[in-house]
Protein backbone atom coordinates (compact mmCIF):
# COMPACT_ATOMS: atom_id res chain seq x y z
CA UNK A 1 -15.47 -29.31 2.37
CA UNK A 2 -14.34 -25.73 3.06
CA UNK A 3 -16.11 -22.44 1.19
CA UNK A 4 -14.67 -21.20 -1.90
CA UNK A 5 -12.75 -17.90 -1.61
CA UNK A 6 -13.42 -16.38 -4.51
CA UNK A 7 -10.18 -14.16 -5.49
CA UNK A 8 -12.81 -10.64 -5.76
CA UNK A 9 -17.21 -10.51 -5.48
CA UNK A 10 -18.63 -11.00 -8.15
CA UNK A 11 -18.64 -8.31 -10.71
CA UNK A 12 -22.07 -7.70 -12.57
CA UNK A 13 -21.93 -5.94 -14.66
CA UNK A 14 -19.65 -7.43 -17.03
CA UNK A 15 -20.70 -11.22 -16.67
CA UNK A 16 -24.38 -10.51 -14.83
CA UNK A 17 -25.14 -13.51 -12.53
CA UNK A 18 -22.20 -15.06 -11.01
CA UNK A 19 -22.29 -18.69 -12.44
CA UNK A 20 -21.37 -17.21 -15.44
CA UNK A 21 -18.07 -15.52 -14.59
CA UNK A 22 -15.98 -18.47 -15.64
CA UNK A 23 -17.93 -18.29 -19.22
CA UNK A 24 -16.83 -14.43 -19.67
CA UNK A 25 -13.41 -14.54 -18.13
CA UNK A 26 -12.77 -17.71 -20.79
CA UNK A 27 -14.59 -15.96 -23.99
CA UNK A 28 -13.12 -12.16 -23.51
CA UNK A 29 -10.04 -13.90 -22.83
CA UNK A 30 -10.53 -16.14 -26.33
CA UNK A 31 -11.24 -12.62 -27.91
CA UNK A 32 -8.59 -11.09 -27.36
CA UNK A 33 -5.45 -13.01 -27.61
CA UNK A 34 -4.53 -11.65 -30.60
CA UNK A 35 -3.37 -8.56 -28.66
CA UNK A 36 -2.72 -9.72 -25.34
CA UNK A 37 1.03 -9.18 -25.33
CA UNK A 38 0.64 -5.53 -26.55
CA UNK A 39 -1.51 -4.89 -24.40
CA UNK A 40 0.09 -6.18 -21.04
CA UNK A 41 2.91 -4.38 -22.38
CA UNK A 42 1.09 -0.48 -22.18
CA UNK A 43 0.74 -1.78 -18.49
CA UNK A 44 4.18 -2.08 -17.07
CA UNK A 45 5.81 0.99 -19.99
CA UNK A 46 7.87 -1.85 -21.71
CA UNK A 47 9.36 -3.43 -18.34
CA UNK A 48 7.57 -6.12 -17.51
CA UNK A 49 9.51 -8.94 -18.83
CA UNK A 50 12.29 -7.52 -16.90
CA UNK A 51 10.72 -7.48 -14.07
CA UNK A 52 9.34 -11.02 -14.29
CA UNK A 53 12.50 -12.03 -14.95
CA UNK A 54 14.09 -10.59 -12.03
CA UNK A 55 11.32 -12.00 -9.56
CA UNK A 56 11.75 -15.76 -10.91
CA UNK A 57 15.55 -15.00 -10.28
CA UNK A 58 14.58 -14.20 -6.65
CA UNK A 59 12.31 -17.54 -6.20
CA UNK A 60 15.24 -19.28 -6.97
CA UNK A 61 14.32 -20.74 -10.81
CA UNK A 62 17.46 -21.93 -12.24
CA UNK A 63 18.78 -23.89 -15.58
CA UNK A 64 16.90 -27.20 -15.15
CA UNK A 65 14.37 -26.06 -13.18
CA UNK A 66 10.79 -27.93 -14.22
CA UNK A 67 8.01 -24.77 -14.18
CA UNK A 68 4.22 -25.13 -14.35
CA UNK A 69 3.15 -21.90 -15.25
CA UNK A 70 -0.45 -21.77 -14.37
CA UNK A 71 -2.80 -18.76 -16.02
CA UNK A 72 0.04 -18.70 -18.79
CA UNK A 73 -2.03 -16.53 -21.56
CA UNK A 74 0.33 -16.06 -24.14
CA UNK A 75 3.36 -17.80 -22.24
CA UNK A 76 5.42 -14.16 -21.07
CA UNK A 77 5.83 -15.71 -17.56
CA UNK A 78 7.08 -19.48 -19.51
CA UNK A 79 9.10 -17.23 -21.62
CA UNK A 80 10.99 -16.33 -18.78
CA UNK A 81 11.86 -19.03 -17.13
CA UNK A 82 13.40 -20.47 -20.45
CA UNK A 83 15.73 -17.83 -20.65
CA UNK A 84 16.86 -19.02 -17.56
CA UNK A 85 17.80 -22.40 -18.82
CA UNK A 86 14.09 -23.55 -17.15
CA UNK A 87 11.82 -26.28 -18.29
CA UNK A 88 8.69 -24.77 -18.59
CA UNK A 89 5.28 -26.17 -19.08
CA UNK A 90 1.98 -23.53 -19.37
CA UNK A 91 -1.74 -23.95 -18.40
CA UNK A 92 -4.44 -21.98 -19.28
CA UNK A 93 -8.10 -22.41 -19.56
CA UNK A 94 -8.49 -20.07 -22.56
CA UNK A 95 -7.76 -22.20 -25.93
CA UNK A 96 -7.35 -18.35 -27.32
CA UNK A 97 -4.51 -17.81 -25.22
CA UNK A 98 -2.42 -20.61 -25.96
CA UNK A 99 -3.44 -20.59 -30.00
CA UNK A 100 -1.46 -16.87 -29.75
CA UNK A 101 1.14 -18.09 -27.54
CA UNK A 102 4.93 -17.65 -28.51
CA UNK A 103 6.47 -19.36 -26.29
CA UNK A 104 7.91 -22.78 -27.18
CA UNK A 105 7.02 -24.31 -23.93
CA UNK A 106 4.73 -27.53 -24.01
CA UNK A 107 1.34 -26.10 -23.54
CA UNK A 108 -1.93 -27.53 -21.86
CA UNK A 109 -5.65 -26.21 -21.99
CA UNK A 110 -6.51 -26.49 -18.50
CA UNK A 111 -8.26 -25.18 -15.00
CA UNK A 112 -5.90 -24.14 -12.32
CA UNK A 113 -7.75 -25.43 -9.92
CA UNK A 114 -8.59 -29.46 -11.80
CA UNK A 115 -5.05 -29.89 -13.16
CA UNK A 116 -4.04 -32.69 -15.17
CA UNK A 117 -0.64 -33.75 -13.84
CA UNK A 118 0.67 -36.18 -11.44
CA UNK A 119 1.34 -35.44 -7.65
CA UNK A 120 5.14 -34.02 -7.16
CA UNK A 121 5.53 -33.36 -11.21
CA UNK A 122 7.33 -29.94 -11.01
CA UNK A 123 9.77 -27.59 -8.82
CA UNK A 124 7.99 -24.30 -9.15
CA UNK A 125 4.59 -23.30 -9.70
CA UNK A 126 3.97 -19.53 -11.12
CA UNK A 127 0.87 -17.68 -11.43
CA UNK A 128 1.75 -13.94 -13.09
CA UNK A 129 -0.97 -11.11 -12.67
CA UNK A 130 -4.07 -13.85 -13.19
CA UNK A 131 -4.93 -14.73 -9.81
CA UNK A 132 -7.58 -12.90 -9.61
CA UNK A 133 -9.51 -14.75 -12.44
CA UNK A 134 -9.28 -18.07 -10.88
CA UNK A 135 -12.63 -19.11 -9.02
CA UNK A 136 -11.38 -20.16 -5.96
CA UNK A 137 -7.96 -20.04 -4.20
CA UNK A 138 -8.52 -22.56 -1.36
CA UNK A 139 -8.52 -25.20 -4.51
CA UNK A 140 -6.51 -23.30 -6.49
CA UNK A 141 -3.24 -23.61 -4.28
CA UNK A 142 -4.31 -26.86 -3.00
CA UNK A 143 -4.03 -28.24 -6.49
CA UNK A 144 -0.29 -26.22 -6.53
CA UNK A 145 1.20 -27.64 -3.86
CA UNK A 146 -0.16 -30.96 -5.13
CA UNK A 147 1.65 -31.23 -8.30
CA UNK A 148 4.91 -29.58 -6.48
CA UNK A 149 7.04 -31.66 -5.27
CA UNK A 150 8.70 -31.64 -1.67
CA UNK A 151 10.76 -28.52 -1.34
CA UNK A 152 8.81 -27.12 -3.91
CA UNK A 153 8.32 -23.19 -4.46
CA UNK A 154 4.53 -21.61 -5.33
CA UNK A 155 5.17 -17.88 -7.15
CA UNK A 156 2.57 -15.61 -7.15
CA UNK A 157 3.00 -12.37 -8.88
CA UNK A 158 0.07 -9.48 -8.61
CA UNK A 159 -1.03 -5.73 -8.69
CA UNK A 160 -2.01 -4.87 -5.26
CA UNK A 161 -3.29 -0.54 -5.21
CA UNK A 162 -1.32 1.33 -3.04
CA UNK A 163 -2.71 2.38 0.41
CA UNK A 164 -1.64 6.54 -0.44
CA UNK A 165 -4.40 8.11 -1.70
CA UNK A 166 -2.48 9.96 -4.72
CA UNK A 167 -0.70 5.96 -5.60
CA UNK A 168 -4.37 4.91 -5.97
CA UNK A 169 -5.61 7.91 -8.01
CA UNK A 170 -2.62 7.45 -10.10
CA UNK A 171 -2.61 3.93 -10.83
CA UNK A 172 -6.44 3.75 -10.88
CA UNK A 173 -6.18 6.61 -14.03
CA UNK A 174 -3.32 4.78 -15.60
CA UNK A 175 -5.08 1.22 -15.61
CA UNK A 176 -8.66 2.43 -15.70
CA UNK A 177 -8.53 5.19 -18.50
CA UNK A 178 -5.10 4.91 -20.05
CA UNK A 179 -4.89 1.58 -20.78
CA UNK A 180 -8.19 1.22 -21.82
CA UNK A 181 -8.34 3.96 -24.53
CA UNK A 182 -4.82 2.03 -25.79
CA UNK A 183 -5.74 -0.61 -26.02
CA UNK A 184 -8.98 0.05 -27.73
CA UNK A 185 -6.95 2.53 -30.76
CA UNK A 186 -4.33 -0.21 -31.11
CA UNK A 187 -6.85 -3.15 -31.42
CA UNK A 188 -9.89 -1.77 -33.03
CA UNK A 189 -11.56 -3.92 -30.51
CA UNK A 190 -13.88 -3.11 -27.86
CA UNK A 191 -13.25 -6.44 -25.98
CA UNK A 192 -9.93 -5.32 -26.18
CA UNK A 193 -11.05 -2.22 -23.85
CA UNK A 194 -13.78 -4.26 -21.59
CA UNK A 195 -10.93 -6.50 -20.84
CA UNK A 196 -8.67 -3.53 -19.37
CA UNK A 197 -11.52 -2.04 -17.28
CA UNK A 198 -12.24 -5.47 -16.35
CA UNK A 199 -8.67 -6.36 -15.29
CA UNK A 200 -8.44 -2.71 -13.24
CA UNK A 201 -11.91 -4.24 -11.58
CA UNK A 202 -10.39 -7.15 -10.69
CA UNK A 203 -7.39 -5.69 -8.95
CA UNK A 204 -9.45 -3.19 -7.02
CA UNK A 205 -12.02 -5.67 -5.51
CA UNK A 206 -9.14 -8.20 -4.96
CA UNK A 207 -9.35 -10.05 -1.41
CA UNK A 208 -6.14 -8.08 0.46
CA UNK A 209 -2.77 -9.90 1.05
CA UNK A 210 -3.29 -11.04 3.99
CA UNK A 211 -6.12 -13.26 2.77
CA UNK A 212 -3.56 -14.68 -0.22
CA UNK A 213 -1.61 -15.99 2.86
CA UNK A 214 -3.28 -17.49 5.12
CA UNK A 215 -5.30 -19.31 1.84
CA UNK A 216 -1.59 -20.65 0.91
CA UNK A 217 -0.69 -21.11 4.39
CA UNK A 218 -4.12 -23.17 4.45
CA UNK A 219 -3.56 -25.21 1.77
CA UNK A 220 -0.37 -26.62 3.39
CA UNK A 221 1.86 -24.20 2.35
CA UNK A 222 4.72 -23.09 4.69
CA UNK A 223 6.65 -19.69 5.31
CA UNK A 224 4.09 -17.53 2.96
CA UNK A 225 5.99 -14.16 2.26
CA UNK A 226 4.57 -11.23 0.15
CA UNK A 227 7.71 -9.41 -1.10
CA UNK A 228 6.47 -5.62 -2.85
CA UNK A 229 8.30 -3.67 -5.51
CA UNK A 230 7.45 -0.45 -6.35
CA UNK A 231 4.59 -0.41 -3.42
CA UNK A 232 2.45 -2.31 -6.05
CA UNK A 233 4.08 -5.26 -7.37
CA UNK A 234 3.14 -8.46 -4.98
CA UNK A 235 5.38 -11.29 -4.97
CA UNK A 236 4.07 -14.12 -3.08
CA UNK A 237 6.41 -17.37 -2.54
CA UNK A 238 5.38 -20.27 -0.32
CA UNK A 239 7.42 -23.57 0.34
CA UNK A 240 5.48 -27.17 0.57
CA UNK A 241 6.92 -29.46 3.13
């Protein structure tokens, strides 16, 4: 059986030992959802549903399209694709998440990487700005291009730091400090604030793209293409056979 690939190393000193990563990721997560659309929202100034919009235009997501959304939180990525004319369907493993969800979209407590639908069940899989909290991406996109069907298109949208020194400093203050302190005033909650500092973390230690594609291109993926906007927005798309 191959060796995990963890999506970043494990990260002490929010979750201490690292068997219990999946058990702080889930609660802060739980915790909270209340604000999580607020919140994402300080990130991107106010454009990120445009923006996710726009990149599930460019994977090719269409009226009728079927749409697992995998990671789905509060269902921004689902709410997409339904304006579209999509079918969408979100998975998360945080009950929190989908309790505070507003999208319509059929909704489904589960693990990215043990999911609970049949081979070849949808057209597109999407995972927006949450790889990095899966526990391993070798089974992660193994399990997506099982539940795709032939043809089918994997969309992976992340936050990858800028190599320029001054794009790092910047984006490192914005996500790091900025953010945190925001979210913290608007909330009242200092989850609210771990999570941010967490979620900078996350992106910073995150294995580099060129890991992301050969682990889709080793899960049976073909034609893995990173497409960047902004010099930090990662699209990755991969085709199964």
């Amino acid at each position: 059986m191959p060796e995990a690939l963890p999506p970043h190393p494990p990260l002490s000193n929010y979750y201490g030992d690292a068997s219990k990563r999946e058990r702080f990721v889930r609660d802060i997560f739980d915790e909270t959802a209340e604000w999580y659309d607020e919140i994402i929202g300080m990130l991107s100034f106010g454009s990120g549903n445009r923006y996710r919009r726009d990149a599930l235009v460019r994977t090719g997501v269409k009226q009728g399209s079927e749409v697992l959304d995998l990671a789905t939180g509060t269902g921004v990525v689902a709410r997409a694709a339904s304006l579209l004319g999509a079918r969408p369907v979100g998975a998360d493993a945080s009950i929190g998440m989908l309790r505070a969800g507003k999208s319509r979209a059929p909704r489904v407590q589960a693990k990215g990487e043990s999911l609970p639908f049949e081979d070849a069940s949808f057209d597109f899989v999407t995972i927006g700005y949450a790889l990095r909290h899966f526990a391993d991406l070798r089974t992660l996109f193994v399990e997506c291009q099982r539940v795709l069907r032939p043809g089918g298109t994997i969309l992976v949208l992340e936050i990858t730091p800028p190599r320029s020194r001054v794009g790092y400093a910047v984006l490192r203050f914005h996500l790091n400090r900025i953010v945190p302190m925001l979210a913290r005033l608007r909330s009242g909650s200092a989850a609210a604030k771990t999570l941010m500092h967490y979620y900078w973390d996350t992106i910073d230690k995150c294995v580099p793209p060129d890991t992301i594609l050969a682990a889709l291109r080793d899960a049976g993926f073909t034609d893995p293409k990173r497409h960047v906007e902004l010099g930090t927005f990662s699209e990755y798309t991969a085709k199964k056979r």
